[in-house]
Each structure stands twice: as C-alpha cells, then as structure tokens.
N, C-alpha and C. Protein backbone atom coordinates (compact mmCIF):
# COMPACT_ATOMS: atom_id res chain seq x y z
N UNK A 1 0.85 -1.18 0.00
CA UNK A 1 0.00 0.00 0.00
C UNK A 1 0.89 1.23 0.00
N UNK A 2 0.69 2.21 -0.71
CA UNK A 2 1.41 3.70 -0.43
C UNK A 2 1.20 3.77 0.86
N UNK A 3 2.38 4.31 1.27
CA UNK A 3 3.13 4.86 2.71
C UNK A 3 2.38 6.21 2.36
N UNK A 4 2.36 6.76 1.49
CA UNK A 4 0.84 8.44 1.88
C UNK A 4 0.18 8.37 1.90
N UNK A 5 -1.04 7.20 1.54
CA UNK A 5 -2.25 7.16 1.85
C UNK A 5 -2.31 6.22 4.03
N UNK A 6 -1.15 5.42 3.81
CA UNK A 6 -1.33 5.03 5.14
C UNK A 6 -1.32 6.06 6.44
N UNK A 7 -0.36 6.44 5.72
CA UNK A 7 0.46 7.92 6.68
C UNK A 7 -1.15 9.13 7.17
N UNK A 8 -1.79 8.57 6.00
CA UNK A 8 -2.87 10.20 6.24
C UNK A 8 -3.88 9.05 7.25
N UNK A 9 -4.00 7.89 6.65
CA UNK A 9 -5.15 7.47 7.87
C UNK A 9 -4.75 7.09 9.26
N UNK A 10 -3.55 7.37 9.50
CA UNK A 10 -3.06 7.21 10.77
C UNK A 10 -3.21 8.48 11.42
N UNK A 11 -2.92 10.06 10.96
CA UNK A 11 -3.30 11.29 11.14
C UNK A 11 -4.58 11.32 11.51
N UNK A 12 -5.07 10.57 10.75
CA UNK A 12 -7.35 11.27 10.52
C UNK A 12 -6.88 10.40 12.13
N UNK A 13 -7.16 8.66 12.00
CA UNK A 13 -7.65 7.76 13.16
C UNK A 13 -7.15 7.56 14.25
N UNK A 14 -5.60 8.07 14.05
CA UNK A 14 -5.06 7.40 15.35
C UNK A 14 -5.33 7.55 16.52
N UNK A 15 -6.56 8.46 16.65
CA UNK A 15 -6.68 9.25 17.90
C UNK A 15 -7.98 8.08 18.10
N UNK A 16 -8.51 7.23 17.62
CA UNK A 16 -8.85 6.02 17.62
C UNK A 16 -8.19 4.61 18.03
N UNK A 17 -7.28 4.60 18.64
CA UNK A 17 -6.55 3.63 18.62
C UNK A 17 -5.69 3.71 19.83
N UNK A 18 -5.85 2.88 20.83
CA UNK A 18 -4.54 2.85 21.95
C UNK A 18 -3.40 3.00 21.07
N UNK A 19 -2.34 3.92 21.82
CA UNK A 19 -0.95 3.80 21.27
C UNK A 19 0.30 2.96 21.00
N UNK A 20 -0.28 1.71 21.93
CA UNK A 20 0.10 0.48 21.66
C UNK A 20 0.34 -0.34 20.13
N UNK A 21 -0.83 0.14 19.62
CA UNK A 21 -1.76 -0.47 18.74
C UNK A 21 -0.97 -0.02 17.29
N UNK A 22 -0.59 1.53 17.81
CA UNK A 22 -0.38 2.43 16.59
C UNK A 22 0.52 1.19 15.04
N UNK A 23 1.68 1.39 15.71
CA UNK A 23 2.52 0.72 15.08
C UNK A 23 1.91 -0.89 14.36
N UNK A 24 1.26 -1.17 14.58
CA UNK A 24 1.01 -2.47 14.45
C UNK A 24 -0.10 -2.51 13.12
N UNK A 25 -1.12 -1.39 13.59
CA UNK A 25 -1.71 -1.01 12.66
C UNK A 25 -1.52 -0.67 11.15
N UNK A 26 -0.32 0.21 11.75
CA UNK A 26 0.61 0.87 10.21
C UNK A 26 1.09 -0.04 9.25
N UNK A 27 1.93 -0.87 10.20
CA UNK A 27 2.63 -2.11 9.82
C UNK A 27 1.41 -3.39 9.02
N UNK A 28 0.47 -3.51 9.29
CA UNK A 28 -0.65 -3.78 8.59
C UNK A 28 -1.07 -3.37 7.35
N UNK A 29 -1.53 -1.99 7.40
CA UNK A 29 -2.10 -1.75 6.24
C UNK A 29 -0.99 -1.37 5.30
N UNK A 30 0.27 -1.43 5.28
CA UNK A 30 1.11 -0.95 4.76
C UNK A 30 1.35 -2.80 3.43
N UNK A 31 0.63 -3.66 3.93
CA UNK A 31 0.73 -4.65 3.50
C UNK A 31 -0.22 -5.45 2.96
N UNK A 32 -1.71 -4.68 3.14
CA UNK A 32 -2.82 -5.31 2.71
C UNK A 32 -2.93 -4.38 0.83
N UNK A 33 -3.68 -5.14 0.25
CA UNK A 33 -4.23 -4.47 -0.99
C UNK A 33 -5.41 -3.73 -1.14
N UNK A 34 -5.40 -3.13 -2.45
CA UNK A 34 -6.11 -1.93 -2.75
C UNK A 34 -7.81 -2.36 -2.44
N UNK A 35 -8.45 -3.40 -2.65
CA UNK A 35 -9.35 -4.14 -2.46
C UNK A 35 -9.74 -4.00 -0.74
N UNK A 36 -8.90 -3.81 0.01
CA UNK A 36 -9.53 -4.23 1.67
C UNK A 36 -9.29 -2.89 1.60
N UNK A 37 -8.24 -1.88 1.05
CA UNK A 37 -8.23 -0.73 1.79
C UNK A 37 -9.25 0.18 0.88
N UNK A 38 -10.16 0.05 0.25
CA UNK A 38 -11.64 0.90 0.22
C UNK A 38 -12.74 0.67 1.18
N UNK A 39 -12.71 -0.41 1.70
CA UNK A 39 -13.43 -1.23 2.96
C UNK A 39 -12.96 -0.58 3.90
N UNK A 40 -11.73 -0.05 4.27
CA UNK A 40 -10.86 0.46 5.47
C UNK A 40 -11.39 1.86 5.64
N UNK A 41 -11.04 2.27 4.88
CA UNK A 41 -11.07 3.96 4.72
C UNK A 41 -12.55 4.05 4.76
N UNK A 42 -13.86 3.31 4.78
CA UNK A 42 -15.13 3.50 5.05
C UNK A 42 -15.31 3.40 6.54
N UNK A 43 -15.03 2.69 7.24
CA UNK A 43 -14.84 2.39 8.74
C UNK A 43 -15.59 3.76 9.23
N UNK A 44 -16.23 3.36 10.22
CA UNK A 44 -16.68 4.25 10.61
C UNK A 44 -16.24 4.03 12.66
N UNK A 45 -15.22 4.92 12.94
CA UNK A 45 -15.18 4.83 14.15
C UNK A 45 -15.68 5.62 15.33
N UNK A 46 -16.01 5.49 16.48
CA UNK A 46 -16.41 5.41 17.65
C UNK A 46 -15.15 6.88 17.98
N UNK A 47 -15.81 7.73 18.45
CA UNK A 47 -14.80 8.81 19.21
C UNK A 47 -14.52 9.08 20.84
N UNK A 48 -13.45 8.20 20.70
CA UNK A 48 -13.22 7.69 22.46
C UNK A 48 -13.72 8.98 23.11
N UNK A 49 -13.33 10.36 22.73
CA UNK A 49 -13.87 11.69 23.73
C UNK A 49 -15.07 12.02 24.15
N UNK A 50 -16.33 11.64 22.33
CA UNK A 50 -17.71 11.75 22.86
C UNK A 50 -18.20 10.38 23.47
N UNK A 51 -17.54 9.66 23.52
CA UNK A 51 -18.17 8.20 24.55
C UNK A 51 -18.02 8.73 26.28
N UNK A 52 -16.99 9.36 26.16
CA UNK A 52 -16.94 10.05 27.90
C UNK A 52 -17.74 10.95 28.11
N UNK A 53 -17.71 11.53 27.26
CA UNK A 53 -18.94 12.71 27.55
C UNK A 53 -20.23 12.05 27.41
N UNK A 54 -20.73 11.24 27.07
CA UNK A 54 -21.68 10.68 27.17
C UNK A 54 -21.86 9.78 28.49
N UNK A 55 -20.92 9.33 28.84
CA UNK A 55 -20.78 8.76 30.04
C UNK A 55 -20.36 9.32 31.38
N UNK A 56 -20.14 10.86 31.29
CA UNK A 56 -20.31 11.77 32.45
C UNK A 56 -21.54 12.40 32.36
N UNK A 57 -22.03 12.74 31.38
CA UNK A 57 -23.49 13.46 31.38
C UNK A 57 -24.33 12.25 31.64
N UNK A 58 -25.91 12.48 31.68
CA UNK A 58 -26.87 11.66 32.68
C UNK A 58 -26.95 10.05 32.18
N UNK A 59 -26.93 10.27 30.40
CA UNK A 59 -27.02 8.75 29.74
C UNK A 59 -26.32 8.00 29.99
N UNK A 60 -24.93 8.56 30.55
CA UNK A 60 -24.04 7.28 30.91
C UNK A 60 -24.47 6.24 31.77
N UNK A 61 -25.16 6.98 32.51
CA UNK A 61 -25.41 6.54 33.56
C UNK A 61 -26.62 5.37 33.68
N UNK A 62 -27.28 5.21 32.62
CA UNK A 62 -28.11 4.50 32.20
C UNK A 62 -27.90 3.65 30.94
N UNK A 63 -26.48 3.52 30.60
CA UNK A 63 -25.78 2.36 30.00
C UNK A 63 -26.04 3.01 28.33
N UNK A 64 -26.27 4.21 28.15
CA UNK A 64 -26.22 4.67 26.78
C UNK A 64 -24.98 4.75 26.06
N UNK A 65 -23.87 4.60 26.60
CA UNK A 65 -22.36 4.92 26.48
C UNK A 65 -21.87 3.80 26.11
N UNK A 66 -22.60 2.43 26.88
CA UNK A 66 -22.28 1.39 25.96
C UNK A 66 -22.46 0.50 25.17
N UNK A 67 -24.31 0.96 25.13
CA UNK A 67 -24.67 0.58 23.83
C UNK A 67 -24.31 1.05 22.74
N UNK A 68 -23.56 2.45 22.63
CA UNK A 68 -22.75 3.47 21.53
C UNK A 68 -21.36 2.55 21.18
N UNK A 69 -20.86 2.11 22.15
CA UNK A 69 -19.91 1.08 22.00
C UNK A 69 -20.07 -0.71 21.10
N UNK A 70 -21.08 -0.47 21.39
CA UNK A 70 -21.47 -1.86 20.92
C UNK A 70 -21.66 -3.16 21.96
N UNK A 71 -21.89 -2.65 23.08
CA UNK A 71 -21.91 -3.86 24.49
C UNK A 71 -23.29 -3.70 24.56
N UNK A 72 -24.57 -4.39 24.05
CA UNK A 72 -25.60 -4.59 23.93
C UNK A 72 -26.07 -5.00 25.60
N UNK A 73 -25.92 -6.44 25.58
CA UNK A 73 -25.83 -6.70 26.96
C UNK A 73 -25.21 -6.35 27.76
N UNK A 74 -24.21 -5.24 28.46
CA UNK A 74 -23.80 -4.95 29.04
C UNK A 74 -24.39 -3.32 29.56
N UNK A 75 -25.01 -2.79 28.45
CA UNK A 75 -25.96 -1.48 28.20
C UNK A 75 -27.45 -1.76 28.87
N UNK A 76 -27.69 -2.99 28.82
CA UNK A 76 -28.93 -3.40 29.41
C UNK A 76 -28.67 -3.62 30.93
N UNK A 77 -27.87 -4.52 31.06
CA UNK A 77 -27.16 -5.20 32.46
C UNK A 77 -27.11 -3.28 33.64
N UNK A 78 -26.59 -2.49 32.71
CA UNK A 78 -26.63 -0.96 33.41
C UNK A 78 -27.80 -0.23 33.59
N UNK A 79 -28.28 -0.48 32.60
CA UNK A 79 -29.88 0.42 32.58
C UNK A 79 -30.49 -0.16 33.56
N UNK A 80 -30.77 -1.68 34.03
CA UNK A 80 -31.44 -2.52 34.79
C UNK A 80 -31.12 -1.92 36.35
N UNK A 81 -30.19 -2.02 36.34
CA UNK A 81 -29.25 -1.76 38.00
C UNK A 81 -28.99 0.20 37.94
N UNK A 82 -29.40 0.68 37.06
CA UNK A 82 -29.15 1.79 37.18
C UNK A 82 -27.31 2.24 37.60
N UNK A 83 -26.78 2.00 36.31
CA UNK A 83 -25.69 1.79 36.79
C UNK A 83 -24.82 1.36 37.32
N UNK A 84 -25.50 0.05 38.50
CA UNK A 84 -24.72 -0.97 39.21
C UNK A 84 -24.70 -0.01 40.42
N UNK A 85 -25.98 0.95 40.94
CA UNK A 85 -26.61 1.66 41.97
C UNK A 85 -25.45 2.95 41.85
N UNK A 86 -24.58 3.12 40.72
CA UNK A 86 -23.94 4.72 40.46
C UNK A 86 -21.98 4.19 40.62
N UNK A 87 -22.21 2.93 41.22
CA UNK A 87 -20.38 2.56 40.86
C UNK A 87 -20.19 2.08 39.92
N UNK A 88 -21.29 1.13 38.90
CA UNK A 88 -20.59 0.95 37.88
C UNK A 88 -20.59 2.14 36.69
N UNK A 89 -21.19 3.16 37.20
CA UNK A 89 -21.04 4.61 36.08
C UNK A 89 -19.75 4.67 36.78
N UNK A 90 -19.29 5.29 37.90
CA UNK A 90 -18.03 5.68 38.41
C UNK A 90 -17.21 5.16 37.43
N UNK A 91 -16.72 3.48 37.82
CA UNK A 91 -15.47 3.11 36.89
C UNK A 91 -16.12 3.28 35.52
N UNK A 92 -17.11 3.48 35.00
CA UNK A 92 -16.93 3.92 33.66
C UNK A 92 -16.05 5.10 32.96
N UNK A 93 -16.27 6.25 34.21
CA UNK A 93 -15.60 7.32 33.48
C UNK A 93 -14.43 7.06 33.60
N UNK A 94 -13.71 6.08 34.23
CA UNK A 94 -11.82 5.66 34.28
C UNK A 94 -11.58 4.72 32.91
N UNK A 95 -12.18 3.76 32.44
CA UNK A 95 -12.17 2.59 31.57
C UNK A 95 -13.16 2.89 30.10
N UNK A 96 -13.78 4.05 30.29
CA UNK A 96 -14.74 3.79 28.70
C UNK A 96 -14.23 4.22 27.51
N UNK A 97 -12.74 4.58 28.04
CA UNK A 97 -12.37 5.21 26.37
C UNK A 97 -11.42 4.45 25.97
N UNK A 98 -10.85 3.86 27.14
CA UNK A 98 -10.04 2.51 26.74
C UNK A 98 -10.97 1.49 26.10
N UNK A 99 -11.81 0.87 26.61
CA UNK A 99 -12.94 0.29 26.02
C UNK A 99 -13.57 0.77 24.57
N UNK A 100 -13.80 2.03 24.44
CA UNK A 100 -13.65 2.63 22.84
C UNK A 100 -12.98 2.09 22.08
N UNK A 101 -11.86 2.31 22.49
CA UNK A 101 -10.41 1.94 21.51
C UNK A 101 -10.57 0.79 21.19
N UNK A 102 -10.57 -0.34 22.34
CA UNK A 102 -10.44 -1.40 22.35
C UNK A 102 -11.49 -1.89 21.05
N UNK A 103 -12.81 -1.71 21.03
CA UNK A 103 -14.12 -1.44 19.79
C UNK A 103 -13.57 -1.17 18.73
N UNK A 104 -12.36 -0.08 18.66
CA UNK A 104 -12.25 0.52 16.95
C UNK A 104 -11.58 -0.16 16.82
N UNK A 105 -10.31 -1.02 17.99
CA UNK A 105 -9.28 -1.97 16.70
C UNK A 105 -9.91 -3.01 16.88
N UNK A 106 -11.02 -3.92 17.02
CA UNK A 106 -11.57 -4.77 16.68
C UNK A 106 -12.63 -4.99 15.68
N UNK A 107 -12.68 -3.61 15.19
CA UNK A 107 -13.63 -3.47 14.02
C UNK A 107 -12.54 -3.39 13.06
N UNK A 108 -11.29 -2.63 13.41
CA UNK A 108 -10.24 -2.97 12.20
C UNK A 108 -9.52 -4.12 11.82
N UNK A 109 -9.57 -4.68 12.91
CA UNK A 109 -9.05 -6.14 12.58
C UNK A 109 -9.65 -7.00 11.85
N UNK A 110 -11.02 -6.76 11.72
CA UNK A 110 -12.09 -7.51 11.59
C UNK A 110 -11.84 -7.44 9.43
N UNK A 111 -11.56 -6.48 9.29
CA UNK A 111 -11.07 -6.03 7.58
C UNK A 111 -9.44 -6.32 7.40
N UNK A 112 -8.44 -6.44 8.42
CA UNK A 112 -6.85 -6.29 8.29
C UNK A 112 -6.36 -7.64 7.75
C-alpha cells in the first residue's frame, strides 16, 4: 500500500486507537491491498472523547455509552441496575475510552 495514503489514515484515526496499537496497525495496512483498503477507509469509528462525555453526562449513567460502544448486553445489564446503583457509572468514566479503543481496533481487525 502507499506509505501516503497510510500515513494520512493514521493522522485522521489514530486518535482512535490505543498507542500500543499504533505501530502495528501501520505495519498492517502498509501490507494489505487496494481491495480491503476501500473497505478500510469506510470504517466508521467510535470517538473515544464523545463516549466520555456521554458517560459523564446523565445517559451514561443508564448504560447509553455502551450501547454506543457496541456492548448490547452490558448497556442493558446498566440500565437494569441503574448503573450498578452509580459505581458501575463511576469506573466507567476511568475505563470507557479505553474500552472505545479497544471497539475501533476490533472493528479494524475484523477487515486487516
């Protein structure tokens, strides 16, 4: 794959992606073909910043933050308990953007 088209989707996404991840990613698409990377560049990712803000304002708190994530049952499991009675909102706002991330490179992997 061109190293300038990789180079720019690492700019747009990386802010999608634990930093762990970065390199690994690059090193990926730098090796897949033109065929997966129109599939790639459609991706539509999750913005670890508005998942927190959603999960400090009131919806978090009622598991809207991670049905936005894609944790179906786990969005219900919160709404039910009202949060897990307001601690499981707490550790949300420490873990939900890691948990984001964790969502966007498993949707990229899912095409890599």
């Amino acid at each position: 794959m061109d190293t300038q088209k990789v180079d720019l989707f690492m700019m747009i996404n990386g802010k999608y992606f634990k930093a762990e991840h970065l390199n690994y990613i690059r090193e990926k698409l730098l090796n897949i073909d033109e065929t997966k990377w129109n599939r790639i560049m459609a991706l539509d990712f999750k913005d670890p910043n508005s998942i927190m803000l959603v999960s400090l304002i009131g919806p978090g708190a009622l598991g809207v933050d991670r049905f936005l994530i894609g944790e179906t049952g786990t969005g219900v499991a919160k709404l039910l308990t009202c949060g897990g009675f307001g601690i499981w909102t707490i550790i949300d706002w420490f873990i939900i953007m890691d948990l984001t991330r964790d969502k966007n490179m498993e949707k990229l992997q899912a095409y890599l």
